[in-house]
N, C-alpha and C. Protein backbone atom coordinates (compact mmCIF):
# COMPACT_ATOMS: atom_id res chain seq x y z
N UNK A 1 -60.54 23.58 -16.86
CA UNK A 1 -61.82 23.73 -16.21
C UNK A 1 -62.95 23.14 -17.06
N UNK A 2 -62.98 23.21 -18.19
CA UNK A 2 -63.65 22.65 -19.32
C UNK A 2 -64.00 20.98 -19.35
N UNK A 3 -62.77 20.45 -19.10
CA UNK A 3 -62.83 19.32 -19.13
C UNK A 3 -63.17 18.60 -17.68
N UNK A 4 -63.38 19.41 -16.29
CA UNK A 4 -64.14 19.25 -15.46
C UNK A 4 -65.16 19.11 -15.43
N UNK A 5 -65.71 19.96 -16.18
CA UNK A 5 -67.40 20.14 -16.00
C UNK A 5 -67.78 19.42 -17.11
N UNK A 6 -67.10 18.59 -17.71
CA UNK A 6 -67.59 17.62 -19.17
C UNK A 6 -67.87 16.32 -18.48
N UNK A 7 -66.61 16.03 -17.61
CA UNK A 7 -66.80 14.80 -16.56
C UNK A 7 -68.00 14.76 -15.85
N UNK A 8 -67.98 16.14 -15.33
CA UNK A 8 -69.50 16.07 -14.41
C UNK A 8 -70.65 15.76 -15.12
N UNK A 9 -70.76 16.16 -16.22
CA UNK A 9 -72.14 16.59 -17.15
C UNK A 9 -72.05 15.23 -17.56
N UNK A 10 -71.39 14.10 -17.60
CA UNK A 10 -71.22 12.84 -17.89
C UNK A 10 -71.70 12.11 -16.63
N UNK A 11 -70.86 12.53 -15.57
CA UNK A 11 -71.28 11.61 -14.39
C UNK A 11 -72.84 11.56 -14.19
N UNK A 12 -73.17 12.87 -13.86
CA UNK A 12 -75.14 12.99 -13.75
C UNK A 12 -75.46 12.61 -15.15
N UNK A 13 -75.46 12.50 -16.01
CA UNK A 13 -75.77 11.66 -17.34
C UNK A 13 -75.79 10.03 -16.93
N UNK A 14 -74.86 9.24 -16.38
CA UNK A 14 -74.59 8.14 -16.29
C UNK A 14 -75.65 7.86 -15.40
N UNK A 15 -75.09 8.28 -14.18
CA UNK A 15 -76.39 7.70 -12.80
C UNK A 15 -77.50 8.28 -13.06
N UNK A 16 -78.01 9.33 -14.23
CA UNK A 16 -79.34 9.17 -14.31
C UNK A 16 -80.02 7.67 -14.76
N UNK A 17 -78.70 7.64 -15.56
CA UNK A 17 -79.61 6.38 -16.62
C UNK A 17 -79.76 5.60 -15.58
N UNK A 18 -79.05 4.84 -14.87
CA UNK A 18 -78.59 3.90 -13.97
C UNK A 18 -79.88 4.17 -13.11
N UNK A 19 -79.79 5.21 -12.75
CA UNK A 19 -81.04 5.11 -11.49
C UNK A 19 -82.61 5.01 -11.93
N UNK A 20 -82.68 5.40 -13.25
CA UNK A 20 -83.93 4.59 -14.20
C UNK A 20 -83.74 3.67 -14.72
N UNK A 21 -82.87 2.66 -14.89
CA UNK A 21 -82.78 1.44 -15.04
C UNK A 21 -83.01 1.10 -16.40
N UNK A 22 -82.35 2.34 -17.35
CA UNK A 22 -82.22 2.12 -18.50
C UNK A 22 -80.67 1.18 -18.90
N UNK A 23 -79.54 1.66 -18.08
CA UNK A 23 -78.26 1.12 -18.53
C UNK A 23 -78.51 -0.88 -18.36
N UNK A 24 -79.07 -1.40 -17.21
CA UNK A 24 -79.24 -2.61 -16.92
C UNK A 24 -79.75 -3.27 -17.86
N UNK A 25 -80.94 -2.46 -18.64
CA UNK A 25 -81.44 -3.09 -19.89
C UNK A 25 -80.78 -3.50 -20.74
N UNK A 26 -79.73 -2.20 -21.39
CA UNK A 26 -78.94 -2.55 -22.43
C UNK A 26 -77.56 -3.28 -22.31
N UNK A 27 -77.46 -3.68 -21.09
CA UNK A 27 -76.34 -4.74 -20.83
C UNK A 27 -77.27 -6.18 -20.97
N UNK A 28 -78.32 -6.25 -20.50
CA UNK A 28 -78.84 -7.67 -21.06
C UNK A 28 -79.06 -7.57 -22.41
N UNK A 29 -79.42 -6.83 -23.24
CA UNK A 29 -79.57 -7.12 -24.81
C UNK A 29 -78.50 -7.00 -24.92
N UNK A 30 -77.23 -6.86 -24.75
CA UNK A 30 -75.79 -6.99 -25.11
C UNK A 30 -75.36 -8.61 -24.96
N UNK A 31 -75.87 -9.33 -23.69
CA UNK A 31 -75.44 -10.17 -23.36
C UNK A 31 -76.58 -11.33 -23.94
N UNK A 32 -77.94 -11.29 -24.72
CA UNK A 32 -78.23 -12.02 -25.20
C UNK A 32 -77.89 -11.93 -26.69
N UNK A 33 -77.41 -10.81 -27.34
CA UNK A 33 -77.10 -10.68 -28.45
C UNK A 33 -75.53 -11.54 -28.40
N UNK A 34 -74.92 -11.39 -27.53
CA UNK A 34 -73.79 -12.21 -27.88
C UNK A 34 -74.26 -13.46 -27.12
N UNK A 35 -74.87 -14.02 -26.80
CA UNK A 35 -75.24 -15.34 -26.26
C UNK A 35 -75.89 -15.75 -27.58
N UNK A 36 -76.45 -15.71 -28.50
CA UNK A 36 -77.29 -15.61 -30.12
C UNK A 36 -76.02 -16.03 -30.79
N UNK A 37 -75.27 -15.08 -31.16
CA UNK A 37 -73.75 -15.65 -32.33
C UNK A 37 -72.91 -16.35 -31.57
N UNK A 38 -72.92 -16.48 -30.39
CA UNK A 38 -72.48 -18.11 -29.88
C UNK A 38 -73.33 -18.98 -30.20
N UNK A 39 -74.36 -18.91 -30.23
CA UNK A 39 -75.25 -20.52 -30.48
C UNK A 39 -75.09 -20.38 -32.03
N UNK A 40 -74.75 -19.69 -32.65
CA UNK A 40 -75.08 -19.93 -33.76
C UNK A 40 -74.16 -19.67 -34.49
N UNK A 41 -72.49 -19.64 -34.16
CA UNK A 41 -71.50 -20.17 -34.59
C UNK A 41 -71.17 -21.57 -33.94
N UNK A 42 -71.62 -22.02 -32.93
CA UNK A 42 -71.36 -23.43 -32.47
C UNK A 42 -72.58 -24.35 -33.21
N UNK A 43 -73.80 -23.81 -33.69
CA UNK A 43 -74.38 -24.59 -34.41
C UNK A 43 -73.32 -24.87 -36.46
N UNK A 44 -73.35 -23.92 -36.38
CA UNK A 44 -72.36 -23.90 -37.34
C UNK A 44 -71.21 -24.94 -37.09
N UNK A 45 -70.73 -25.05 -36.43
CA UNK A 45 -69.17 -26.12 -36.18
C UNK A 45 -70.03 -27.30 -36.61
N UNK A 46 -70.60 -27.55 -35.43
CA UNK A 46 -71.75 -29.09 -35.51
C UNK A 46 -72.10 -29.66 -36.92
N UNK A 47 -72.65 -28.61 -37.56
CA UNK A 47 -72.97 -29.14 -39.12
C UNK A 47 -71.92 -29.36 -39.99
N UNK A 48 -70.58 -29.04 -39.25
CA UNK A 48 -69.93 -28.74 -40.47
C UNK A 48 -68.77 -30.34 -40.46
N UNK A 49 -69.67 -30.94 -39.57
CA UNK A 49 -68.78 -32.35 -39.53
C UNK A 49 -68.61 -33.04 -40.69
N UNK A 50 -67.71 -33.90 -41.02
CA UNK A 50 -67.52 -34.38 -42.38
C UNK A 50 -66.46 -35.60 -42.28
N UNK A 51 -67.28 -36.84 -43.17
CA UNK A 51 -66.00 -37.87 -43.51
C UNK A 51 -65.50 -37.79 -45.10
N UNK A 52 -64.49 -38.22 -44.86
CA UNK A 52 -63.94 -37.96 -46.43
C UNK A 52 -64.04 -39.84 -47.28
N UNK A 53 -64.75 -40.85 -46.06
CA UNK A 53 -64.61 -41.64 -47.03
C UNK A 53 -65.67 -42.34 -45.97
N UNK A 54 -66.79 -43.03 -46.69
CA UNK A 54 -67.93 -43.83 -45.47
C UNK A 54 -67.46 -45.10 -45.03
N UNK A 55 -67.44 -45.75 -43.73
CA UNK A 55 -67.68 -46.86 -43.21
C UNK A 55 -68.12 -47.66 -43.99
N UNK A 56 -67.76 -49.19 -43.95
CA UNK A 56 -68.26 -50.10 -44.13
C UNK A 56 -69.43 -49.85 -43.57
N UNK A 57 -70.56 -50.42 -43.67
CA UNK A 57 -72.27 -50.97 -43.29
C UNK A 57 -73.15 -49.17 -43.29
N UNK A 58 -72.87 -48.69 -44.16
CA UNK A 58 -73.66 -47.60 -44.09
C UNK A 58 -74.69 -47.71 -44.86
N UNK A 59 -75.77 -46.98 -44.79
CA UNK A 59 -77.12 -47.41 -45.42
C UNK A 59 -77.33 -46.35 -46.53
N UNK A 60 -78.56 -46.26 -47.40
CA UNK A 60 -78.48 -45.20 -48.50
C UNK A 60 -80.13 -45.11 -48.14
N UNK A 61 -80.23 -43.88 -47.85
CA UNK A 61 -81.92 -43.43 -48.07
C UNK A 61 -82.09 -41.86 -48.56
N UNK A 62 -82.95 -42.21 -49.55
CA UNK A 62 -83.71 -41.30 -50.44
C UNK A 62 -84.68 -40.22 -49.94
N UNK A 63 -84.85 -38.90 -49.67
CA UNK A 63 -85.90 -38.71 -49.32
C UNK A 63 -86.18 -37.08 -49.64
N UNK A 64 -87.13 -36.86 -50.83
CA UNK A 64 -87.87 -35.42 -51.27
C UNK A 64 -86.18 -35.12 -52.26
N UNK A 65 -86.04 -36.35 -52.61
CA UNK A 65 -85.14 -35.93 -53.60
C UNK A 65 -83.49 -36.09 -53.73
N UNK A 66 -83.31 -36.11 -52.38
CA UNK A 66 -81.81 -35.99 -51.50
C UNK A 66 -81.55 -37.60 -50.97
N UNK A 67 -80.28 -37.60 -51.36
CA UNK A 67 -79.65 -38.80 -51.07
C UNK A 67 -78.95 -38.83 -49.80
N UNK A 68 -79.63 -39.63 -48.43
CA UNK A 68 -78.60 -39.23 -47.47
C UNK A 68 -77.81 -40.86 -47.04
N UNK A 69 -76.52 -40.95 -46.36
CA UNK A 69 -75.90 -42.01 -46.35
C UNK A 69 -76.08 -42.06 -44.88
N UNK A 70 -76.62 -42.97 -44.10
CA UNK A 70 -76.40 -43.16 -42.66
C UNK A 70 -75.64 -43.97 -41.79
N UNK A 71 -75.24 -43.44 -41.07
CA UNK A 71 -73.61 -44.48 -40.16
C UNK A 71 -73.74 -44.34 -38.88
N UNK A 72 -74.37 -45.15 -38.30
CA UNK A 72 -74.83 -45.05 -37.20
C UNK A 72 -76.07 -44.32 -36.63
N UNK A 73 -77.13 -43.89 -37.30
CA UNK A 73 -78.16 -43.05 -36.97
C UNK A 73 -77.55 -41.95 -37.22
N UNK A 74 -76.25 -41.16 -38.21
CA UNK A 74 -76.12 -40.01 -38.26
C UNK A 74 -76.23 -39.95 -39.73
N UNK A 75 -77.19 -39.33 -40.34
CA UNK A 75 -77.13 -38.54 -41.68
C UNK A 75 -76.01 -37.99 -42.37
N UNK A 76 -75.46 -38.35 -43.15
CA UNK A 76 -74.51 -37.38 -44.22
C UNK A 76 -75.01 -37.10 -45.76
N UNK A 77 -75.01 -36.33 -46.22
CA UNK A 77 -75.30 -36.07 -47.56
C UNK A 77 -73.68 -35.93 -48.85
N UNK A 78 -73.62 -35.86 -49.42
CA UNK A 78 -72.63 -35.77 -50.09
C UNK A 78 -72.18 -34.39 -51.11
N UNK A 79 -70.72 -33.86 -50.66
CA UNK A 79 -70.79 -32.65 -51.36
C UNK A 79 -69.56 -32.55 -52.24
N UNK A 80 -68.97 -31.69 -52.64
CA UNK A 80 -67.83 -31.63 -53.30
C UNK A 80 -67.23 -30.57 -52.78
N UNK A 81 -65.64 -30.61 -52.52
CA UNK A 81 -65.07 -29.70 -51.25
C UNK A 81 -63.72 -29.41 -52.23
N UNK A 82 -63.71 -28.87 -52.99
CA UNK A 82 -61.93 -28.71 -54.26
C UNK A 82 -61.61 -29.58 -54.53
N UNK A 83 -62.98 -29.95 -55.18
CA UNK A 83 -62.88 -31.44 -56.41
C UNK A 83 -62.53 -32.68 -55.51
N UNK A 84 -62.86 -32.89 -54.89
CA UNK A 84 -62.60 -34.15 -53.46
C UNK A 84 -64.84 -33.87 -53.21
N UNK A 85 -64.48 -35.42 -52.44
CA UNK A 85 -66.19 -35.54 -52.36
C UNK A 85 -66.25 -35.60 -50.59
N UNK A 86 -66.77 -35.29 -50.41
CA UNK A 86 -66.86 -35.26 -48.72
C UNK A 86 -68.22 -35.77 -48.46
N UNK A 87 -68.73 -35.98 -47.40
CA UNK A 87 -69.79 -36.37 -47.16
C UNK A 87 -70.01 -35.54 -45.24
N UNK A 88 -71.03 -34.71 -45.73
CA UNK A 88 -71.17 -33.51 -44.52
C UNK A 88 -72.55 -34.18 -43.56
N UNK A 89 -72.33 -34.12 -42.16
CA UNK A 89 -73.31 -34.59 -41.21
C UNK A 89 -74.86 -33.51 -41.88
N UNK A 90 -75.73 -33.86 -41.49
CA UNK A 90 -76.65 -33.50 -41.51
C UNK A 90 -77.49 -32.97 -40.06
N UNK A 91 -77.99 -32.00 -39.63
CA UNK A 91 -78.05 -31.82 -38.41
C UNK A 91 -79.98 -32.57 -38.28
N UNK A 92 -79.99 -32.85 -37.17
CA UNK A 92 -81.29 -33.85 -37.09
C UNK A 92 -82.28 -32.59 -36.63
C-alpha cells in the first residue's frame, strides 16, 4: 500500500511540474547543453588535423612570433607529437 501512494505522490508531483511548464524548460537546457559538447568536441576533431610531412610549394609566414606553414590557404604550425614533428592545422 506504501508503495501505491509513493507512485501517486509522484504522479501529482510530475503533472504539476508539467502543467507549469517547468519540466519543458529543463529538457531544453538539457538539449542545448548537449548541443554545446557536440560543437565543441567536433570543433576539437577540426583542429586536430595534422600532416606529418609538408607539400611541395608551401609558404612560411611569421606572425606575433609564430611560425605558420601554408598549403593551400590552410595554416599549420609545427609541433612535436613522441619525438616525431607534425605540423597541426590551425583553425581560421
Amino acid at each position: 500500500m506504501k508503495r501505491r501512494r509513493f507512485l501517486k505522490v509522484v504522479a501529482v508531483a510530475f503533472s504539476t511540474l508539467l502543467i507549469q511548464g517547468v519540466l519543458p524548460s529543463v529538457a531544453e537546457a538539457y538539449g542545448r547543453r548537449t548541443a554545446r559538447r557536440t560543437a565543441r568536441r567536433t570543433t576539437r576533431r577540426v583542429a586536430r588535423r595534422r600532416l606529418y610531412t609538408l607539400p611541395a610549394g608551401y609558404t612560411t609566414v611569421a606572425a606575433a612570433g609564430v611560425t605558420y606553414y601554408v598549403v593551400d590557404g590552410v595554416r599549420y604550425t609545427r609541433q612535436m607529437e613522441g619525438g616525431n614533428v607534425v605540423y597541426v592545422e590551425v583553425p581560421q
